[in-house]
Protein backbone atom coordinates (compact mmCIF):
# COMPACT_ATOMS: atom_id res chain seq x y z
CA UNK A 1 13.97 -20.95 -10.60
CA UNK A 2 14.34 -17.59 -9.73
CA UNK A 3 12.13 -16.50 -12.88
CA UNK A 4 9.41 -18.06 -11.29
CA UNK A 5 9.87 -16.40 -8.10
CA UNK A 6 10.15 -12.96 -9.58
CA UNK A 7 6.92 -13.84 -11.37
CA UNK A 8 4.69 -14.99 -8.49
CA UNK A 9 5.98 -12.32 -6.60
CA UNK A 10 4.64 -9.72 -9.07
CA UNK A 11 1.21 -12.00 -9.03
CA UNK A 12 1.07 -11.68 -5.51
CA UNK A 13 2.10 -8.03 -5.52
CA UNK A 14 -0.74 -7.10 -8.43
CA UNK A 15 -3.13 -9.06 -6.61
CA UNK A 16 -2.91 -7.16 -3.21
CA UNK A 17 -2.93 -4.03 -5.16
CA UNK A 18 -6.60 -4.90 -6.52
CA UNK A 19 -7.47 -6.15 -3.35
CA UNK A 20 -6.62 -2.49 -1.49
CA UNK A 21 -7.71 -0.47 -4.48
CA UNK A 22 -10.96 -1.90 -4.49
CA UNK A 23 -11.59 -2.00 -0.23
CA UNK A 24 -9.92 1.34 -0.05
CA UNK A 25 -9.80 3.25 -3.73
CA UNK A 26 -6.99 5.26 -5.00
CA UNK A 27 -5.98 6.78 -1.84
CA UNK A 28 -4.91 3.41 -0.35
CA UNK A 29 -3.22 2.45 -3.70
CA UNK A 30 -1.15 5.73 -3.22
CA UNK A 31 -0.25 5.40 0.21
CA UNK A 32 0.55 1.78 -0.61
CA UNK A 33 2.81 3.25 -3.04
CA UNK A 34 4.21 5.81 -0.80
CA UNK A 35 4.78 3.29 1.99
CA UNK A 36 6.84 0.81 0.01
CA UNK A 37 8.68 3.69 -1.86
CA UNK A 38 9.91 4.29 1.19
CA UNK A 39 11.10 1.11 2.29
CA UNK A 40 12.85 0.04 -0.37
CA UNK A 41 14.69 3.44 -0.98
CA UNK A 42 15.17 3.62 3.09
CA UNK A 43 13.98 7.06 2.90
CA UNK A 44 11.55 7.59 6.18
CA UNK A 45 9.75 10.53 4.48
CA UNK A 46 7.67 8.98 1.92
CA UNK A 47 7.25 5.83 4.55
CA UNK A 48 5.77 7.84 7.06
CA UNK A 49 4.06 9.83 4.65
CA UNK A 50 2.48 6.49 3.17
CA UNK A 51 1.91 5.22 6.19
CA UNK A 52 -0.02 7.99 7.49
CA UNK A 53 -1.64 8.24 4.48
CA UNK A 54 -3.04 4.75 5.08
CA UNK A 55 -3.82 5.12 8.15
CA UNK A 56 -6.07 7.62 7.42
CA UNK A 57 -7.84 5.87 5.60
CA UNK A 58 -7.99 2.83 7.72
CA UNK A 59 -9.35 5.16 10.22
CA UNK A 60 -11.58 7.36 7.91
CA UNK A 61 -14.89 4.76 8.22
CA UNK A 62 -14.21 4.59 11.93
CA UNK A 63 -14.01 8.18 12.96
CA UNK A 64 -17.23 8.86 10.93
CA UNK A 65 -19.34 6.80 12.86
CA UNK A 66 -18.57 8.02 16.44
């Protein structure tokens, strides 16, 4: 049972990677990266790194058009 947890997990994880590379390229792959990093090694400067780093890009579209 717990094989087929791990696996779907990695599905789901792989999945949501293509999703954000291909809405938000390789810069939201590597703040993706940098966020989760971060989490799991409870260090807060590559989360807030990553997580600045995506917000940035969340924002990037926005702040161009006003």
């Amino acid at each position: 049972m717990p094989a087929t947890l791990t696996l779907l997990s990695a599905v789901f994880v792989v999945g949501f990677e293509q999703i954000v590379q291909s809405k938000y390229g390789a810069t939201g792959i590597i703040g993706l990266l940098l966020l989760t990093v971060g989490i799991k090694a409870k260090s807060p400067a590559f989360s807030a790194a990553g997580a600045v780093l995506l917000a940035l890009v969340l924002a990037g579209p926005a702040a161009a058009r006003t």
